[in-house]
C-alpha atoms as a PDB file:
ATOM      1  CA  UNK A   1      50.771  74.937  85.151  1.00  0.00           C
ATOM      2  CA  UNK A   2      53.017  72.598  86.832  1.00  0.00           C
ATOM      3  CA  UNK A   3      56.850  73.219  87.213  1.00  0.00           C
ATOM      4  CA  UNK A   4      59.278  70.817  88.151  1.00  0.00           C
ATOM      5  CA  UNK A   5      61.423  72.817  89.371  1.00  0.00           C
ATOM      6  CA  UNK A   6      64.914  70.695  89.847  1.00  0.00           C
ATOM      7  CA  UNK A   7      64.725  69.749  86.112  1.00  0.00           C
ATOM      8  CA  UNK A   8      62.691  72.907  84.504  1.00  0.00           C
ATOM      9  CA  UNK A   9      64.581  75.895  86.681  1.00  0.00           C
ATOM     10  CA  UNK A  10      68.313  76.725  85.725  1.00  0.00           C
ATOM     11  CA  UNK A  11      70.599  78.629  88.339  1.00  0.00           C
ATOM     12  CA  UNK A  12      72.371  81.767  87.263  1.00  0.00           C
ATOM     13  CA  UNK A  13      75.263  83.077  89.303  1.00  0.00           C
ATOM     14  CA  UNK A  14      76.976  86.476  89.542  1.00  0.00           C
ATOM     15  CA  UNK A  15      80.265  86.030  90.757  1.00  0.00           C
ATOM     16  CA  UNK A  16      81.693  89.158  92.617  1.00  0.00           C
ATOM     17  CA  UNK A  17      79.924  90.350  95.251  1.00  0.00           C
ATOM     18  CA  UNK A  18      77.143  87.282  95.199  1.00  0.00           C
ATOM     19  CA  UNK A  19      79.545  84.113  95.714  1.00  0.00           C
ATOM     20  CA  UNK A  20      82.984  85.697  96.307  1.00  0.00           C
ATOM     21  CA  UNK A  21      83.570  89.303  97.706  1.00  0.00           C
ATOM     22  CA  UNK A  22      86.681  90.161  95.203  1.00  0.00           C
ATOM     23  CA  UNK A  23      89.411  92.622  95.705  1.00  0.00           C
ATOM     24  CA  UNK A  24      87.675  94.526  92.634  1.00  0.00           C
ATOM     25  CA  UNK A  25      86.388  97.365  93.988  1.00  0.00           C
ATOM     26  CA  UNK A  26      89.842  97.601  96.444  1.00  0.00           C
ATOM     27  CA  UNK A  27      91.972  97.502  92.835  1.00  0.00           C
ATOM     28  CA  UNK A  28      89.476 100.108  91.219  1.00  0.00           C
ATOM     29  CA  UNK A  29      89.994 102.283  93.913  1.00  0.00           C
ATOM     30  CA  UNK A  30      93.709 102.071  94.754  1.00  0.00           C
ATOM     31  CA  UNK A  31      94.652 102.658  91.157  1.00  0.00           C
ATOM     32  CA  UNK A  32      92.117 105.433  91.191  1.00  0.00           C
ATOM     33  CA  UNK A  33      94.472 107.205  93.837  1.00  0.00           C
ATOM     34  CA  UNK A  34      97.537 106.758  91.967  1.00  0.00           C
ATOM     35  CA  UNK A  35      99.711 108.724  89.579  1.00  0.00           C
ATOM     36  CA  UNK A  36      98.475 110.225  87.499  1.00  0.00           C
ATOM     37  CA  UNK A  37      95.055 109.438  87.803  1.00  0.00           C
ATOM     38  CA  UNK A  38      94.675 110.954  91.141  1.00  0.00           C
ATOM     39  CA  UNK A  39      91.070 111.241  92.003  1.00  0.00           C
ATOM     40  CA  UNK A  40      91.613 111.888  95.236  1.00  0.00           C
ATOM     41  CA  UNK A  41      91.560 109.405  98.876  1.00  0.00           C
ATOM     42  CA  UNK A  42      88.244 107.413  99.604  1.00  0.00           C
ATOM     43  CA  UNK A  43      86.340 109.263  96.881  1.00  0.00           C
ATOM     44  CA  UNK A  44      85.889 106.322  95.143  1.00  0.00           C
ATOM     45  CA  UNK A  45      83.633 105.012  97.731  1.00  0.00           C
ATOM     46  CA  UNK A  46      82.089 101.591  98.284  1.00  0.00           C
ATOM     47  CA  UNK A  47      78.402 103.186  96.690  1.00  0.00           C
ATOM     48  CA  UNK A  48      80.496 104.518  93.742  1.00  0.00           C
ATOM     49  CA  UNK A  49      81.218 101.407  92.800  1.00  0.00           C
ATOM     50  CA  UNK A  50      78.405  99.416  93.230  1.00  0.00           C
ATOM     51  CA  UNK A  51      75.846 102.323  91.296  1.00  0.00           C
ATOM     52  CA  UNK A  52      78.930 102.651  88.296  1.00  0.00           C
ATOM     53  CA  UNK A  53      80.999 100.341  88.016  1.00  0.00           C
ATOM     54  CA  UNK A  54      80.133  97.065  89.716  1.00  0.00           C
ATOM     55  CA  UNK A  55      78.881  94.564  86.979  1.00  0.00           C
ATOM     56  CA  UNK A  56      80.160  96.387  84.039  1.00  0.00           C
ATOM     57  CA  UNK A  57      82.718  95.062  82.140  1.00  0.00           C
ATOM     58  CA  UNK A  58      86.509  95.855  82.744  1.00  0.00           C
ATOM     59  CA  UNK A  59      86.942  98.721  80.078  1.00  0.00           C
ATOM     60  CA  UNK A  60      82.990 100.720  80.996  1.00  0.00           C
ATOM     61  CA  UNK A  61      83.482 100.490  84.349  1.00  0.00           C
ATOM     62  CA  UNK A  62      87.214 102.482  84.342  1.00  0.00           C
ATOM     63  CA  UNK A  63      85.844 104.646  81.513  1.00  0.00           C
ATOM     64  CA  UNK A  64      82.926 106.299  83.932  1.00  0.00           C
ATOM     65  CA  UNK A  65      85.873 106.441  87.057  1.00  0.00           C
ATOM     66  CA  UNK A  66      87.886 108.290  84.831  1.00  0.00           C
ATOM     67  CA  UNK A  67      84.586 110.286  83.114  1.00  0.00           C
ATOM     68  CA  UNK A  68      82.745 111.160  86.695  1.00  0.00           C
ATOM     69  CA  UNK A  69      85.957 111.797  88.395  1.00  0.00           C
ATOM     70  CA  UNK A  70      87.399 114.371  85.560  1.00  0.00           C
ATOM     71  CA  UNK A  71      90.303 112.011  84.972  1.00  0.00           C
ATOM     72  CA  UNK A  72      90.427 112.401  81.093  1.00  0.00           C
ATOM     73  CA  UNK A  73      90.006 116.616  81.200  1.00  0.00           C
ATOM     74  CA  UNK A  74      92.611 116.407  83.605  1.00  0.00           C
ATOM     75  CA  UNK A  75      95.104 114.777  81.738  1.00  0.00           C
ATOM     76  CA  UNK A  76      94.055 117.091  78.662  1.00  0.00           C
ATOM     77  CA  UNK A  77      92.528 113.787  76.827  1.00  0.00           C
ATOM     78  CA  UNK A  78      90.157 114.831  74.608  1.00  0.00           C
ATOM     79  CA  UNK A  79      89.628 112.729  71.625  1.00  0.00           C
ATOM     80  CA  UNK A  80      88.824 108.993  71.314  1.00  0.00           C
ATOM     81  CA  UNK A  81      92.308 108.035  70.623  1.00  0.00           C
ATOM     82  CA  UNK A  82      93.535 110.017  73.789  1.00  0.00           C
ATOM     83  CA  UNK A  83      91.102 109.195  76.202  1.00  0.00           C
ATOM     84  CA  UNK A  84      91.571 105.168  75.337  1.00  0.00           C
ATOM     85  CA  UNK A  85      95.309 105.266  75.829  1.00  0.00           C
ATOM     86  CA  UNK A  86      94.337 106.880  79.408  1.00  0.00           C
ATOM     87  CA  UNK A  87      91.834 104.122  79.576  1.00  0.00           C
ATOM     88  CA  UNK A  88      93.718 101.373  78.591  1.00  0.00           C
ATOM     89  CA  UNK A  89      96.978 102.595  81.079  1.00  0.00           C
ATOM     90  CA  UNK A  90      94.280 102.701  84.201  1.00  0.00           C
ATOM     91  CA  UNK A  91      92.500  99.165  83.584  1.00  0.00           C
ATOM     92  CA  UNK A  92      95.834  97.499  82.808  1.00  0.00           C
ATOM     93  CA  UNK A  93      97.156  98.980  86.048  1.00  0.00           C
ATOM     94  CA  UNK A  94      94.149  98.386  87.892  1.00  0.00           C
ATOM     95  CA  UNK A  95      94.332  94.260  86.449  1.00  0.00           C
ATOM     96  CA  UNK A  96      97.730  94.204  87.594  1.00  0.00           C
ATOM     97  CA  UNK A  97      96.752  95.027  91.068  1.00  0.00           C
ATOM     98  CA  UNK A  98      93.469  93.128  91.235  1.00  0.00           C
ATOM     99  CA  UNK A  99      95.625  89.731  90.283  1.00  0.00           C
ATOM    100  CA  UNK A 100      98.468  90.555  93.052  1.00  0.00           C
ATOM    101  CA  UNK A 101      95.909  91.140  95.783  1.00  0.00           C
ATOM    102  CA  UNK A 102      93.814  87.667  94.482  1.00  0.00           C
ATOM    103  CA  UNK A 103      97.527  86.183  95.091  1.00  0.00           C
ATOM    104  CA  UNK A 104      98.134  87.175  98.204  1.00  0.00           C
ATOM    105  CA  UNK A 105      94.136  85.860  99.242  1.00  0.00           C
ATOM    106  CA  UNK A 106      92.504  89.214  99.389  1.00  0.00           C
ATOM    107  CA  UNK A 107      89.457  87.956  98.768  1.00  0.00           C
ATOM    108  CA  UNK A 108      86.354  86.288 101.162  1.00  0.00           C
ATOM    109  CA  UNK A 109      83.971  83.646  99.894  1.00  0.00           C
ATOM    110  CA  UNK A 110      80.869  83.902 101.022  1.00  0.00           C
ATOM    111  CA  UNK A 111      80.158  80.406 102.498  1.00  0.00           C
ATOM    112  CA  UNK A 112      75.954  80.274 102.192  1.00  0.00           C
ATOM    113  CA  UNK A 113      76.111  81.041  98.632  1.00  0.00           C
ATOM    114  CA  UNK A 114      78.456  77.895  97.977  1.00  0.00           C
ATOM    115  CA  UNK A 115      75.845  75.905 100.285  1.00  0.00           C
ATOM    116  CA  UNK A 116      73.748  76.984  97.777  1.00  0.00           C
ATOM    117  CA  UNK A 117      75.193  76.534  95.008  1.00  0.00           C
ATOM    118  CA  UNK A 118      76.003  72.892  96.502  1.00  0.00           C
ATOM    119  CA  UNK A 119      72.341  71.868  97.499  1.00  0.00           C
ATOM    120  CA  UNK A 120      71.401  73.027  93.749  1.00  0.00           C
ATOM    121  CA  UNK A 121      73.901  70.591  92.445  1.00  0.00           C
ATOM    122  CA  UNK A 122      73.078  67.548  94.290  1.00  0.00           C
ATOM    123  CA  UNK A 123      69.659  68.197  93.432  1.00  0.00           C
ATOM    124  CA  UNK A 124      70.535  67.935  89.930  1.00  0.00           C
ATOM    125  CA  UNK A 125      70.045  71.496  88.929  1.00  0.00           C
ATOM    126  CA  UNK A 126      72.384  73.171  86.188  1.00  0.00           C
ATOM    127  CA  UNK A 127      73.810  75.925  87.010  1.00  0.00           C
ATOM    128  CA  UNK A 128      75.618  79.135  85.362  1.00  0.00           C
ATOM    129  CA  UNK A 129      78.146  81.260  86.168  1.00  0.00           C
ATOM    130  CA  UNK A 130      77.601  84.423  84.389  1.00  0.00           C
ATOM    131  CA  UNK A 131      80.039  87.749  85.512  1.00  0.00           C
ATOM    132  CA  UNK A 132      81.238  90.499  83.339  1.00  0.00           C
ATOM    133  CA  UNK A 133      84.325  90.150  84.814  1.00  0.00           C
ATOM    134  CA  UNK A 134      87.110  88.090  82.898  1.00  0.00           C
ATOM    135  CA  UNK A 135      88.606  87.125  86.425  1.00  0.00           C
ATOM    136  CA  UNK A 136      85.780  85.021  87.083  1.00  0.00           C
ATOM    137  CA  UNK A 137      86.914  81.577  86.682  1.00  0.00           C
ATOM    138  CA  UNK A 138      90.250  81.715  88.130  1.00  0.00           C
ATOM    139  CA  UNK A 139      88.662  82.969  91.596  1.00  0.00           C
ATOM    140  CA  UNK A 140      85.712  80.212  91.532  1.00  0.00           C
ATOM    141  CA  UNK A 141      88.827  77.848  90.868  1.00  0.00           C
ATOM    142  CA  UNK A 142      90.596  78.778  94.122  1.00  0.00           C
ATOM    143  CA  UNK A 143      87.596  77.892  96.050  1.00  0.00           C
ATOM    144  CA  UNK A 144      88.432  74.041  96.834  1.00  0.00           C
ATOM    145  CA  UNK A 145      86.387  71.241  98.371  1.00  0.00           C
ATOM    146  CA  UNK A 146      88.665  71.301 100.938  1.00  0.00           C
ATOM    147  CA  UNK A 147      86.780  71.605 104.411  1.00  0.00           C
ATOM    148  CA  UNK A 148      84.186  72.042 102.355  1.00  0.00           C
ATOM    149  CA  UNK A 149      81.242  68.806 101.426  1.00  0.00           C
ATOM    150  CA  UNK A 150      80.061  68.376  98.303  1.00  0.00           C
ATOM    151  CA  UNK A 151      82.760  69.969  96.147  1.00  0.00           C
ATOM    152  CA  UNK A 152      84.738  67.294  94.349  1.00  0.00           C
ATOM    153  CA  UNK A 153      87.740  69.550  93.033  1.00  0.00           C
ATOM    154  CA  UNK A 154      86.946  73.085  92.963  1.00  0.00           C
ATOM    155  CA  UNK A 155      83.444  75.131  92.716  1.00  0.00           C
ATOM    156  CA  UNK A 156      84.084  75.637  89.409  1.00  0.00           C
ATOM    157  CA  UNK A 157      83.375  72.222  88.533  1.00  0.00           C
ATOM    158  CA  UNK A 158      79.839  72.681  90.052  1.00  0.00           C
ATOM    159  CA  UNK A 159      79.081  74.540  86.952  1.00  0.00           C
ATOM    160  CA  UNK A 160      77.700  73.501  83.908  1.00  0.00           C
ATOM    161  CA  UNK A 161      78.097  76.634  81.983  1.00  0.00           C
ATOM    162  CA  UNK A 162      80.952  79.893  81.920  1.00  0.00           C
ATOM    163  CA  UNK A 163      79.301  82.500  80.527  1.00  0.00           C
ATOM    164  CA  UNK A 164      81.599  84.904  82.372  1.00  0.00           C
ATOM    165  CA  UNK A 165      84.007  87.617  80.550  1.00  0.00           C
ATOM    166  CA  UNK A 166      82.750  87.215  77.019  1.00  0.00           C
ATOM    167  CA  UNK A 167      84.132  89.799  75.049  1.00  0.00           C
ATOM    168  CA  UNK A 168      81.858  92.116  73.403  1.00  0.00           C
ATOM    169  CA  UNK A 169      78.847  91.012  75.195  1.00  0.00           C
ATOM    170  CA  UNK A 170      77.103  93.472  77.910  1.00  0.00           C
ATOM    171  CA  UNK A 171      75.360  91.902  81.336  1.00  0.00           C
ATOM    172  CA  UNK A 172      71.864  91.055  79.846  1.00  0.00           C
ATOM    173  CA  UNK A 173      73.904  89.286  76.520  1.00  0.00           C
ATOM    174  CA  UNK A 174      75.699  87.123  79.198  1.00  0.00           C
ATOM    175  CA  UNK A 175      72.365  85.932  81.050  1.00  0.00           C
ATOM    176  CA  UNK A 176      70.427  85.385  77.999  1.00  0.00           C
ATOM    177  CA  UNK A 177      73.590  83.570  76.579  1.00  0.00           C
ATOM    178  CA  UNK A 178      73.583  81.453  80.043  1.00  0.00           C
ATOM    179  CA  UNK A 179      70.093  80.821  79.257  1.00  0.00           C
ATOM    180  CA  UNK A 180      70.495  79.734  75.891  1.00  0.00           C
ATOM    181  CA  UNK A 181      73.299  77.223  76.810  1.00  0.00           C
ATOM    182  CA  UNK A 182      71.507  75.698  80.148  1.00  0.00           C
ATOM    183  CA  UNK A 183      68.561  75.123  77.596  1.00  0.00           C
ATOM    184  CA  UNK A 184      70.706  73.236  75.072  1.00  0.00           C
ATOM    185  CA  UNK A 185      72.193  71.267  77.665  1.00  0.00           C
ATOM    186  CA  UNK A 186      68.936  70.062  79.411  1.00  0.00           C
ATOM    187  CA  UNK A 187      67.715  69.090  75.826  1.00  0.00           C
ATOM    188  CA  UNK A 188      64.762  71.634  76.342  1.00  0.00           C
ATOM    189  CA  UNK A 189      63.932  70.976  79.481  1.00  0.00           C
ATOM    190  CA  UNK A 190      64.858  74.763  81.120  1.00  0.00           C
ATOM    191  CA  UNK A 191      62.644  76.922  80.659  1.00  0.00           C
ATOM    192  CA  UNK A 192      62.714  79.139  83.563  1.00  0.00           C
ATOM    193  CA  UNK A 193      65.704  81.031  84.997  1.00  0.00           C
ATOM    194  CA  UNK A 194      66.937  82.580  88.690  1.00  0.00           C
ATOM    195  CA  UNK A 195      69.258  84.581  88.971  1.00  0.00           C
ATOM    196  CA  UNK A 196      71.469  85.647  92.122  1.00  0.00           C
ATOM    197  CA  UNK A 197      72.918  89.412  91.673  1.00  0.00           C
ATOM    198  CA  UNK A 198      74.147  92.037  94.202  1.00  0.00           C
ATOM    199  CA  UNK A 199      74.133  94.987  91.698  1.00  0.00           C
ATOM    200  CA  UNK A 200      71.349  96.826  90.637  1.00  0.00           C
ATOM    201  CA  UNK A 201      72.974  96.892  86.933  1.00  0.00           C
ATOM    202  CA  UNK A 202      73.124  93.335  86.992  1.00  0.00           C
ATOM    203  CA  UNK A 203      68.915  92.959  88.206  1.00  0.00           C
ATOM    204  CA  UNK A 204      68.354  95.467  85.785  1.00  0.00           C
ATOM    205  CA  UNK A 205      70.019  92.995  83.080  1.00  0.00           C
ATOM    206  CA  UNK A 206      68.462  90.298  84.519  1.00  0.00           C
ATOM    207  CA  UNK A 207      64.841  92.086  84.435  1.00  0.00           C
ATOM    208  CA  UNK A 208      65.661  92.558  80.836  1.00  0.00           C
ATOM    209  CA  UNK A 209      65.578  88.764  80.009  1.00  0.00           C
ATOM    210  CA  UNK A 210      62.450  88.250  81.904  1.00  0.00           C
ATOM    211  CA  UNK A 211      64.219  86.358  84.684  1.00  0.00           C
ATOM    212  CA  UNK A 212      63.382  85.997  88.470  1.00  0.00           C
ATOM    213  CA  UNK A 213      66.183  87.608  90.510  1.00  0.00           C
ATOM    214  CA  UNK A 214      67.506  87.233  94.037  1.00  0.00           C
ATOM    215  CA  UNK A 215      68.591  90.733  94.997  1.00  0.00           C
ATOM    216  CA  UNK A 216      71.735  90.238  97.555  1.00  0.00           C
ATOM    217  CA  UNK A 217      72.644  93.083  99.681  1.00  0.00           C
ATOM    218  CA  UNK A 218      75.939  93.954 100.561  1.00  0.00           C
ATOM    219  CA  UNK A 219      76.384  97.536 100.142  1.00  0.00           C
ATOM    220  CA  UNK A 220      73.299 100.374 101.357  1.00  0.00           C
ATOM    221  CA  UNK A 221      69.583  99.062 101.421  1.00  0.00           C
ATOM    222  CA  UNK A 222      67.643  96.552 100.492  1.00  0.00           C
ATOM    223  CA  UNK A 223      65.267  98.730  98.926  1.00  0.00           C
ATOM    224  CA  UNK A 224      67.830 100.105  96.068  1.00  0.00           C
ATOM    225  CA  UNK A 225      67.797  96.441  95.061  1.00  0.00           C
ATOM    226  CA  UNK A 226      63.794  95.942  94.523  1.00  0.00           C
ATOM    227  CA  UNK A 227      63.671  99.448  92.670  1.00  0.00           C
ATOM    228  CA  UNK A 228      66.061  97.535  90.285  1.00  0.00           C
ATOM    229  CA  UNK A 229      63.404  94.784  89.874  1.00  0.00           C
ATOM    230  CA  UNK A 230      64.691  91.543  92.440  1.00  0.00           C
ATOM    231  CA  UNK A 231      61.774  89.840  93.065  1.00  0.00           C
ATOM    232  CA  UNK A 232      63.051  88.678  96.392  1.00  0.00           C
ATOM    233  CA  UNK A 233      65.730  90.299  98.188  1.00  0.00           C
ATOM    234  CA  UNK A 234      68.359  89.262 101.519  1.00  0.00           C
ATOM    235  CA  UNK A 235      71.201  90.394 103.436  1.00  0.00           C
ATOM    236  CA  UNK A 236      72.870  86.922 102.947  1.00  0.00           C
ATOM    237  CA  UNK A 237      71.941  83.462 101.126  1.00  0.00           C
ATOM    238  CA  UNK A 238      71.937  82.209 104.767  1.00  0.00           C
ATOM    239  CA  UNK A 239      68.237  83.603 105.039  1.00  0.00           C
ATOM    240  CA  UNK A 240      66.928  81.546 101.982  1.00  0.00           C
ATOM    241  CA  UNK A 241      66.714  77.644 101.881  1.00  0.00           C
ATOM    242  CA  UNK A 242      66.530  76.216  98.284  1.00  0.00           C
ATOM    243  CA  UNK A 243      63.139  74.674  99.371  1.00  0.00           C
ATOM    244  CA  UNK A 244      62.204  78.243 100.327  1.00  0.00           C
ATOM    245  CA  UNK A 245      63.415  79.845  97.347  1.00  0.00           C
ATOM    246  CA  UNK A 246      61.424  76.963  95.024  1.00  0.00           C
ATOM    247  CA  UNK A 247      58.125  77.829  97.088  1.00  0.00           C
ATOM    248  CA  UNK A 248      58.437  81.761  96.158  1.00  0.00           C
ATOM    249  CA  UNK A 249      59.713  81.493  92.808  1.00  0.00           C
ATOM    250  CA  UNK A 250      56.588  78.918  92.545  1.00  0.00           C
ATOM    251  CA  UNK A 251      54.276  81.244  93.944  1.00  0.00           C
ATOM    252  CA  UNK A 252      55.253  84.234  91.869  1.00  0.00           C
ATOM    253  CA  UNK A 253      54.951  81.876  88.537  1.00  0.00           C
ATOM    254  CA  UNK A 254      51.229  81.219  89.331  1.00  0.00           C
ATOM    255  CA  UNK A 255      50.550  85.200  90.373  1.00  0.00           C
ATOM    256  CA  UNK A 256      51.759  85.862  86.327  1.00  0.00           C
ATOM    257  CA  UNK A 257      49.250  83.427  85.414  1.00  0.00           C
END
């Protein structure tokens, strides 16, 4: 079997956490210590979010804060219709916040990934974004060509396909949706998929679609990461070349054989 990789392999791209470090989790958490929710200072904690809520769409990742953290009994919400109007005050609180701190440039982008995401381009590669988050886009769009080579507007435009914040479609619907739209557009030619995640939800949903993942570390240990499935795991994008990352995924497509 012979792969050519620049026109067979499609990229797939997380967004928070793998390309952009988000004010997410900081909005989760501040909201989470607010009236009336009240869960209490720093107990919302940086693992928290990345083993419950990180890579989960807006509404399941509030509904297990306010499920783990007693929220709902607390507030004497018991039924469906109670517990969503709880839900629904929390995430539209928590949006409001995430927005004002993206405003005010809470947010760091995480320069080797856009290399990345760069060299894949002027290779010829397509490339996905694919986040559960509906915020996606408009933080991709902030990141500019400006001091940067290689980006002729903003990042965004690096991308062939937005399969970020779909409504009523989970992680592994978004990648395989991704999949199915880099496929189209390469008139067949993609067949083979890697995927750049920082959650283990988001490995696990890439796992599920048979993909090869690059597990990125930025919260605990590597080794959390390859439990999930990432078939090659680093501390930062810096530590992988794109001619690097061909020769493994290579290498692990002949080991299947």
């Amino acid at each position: 079997m012979t792969i050519d990789f620049e026109s067979e392999v499609g990229f797939i791209w997380d967004v928070d956490g793998v390309i952009v470090d988000s004010p997410h989790e900081l909005a989760w958490r501040l909201t989470a210590e607010m009236a009336p929710w009240n869960v209490g200072k720093g107990r919302l904690d940086s693992e928290f979010y990345r083993d419950y809520v990180s890579g989960r769409p807006r509404y399941k990742g509030g509904d297990v804060i306010l499920e783990r953290f007693g929220v709902y009994e607390r507030l004497g919400a018991e039924t469906a219709p109670e517990k969503e109007e709880v839900l629904e005050q929390y995430c539209t609180r928590k949006n409001k916040l995430f927005n004002e701190l993206v405003s005010s440039g809470r947010f760091e982008v995480f320069e080797t990934s856009v290399a990345m995401i760069v060299e894949a381009h002027t290779r010829g590669m397509i490339q996905a974004m694919a986040s559960a988050s509906k915020n996606a886009k408009n933080l991709i769009k902030q990141i500019t060509g400006d001091h940067r080579s290689g980006i002729p507007d903003t990042l965004y435009s690096l991308f062939e396909v937005d399969a970020s914040g779909l409504s009523g479609k989970n992680k592994p619907e978004l990648f395989a949706f991704a999949a199915d739209r880099m496929h189209e557009l390469s008139g067949g030619r993609i067949k083979h998929y890697i995927v750049f995640e920082d959650a283990p939800s988001g490995i696990e949903a890439c796992k599920e679609n048979r993909m090869f993942c690059v597990g990125i570390r930025r919260i605990g240990g590597r080794s959390i990461l390859s439990e999930a499935g990432a078939d090659i795991v680093v501390d930062d994008l810096g530590e992988l070349s794109c001619d690097g990352l061909k020769s493994r995924f290579i290498e692990a497509c002949y080991q299947t054989l």
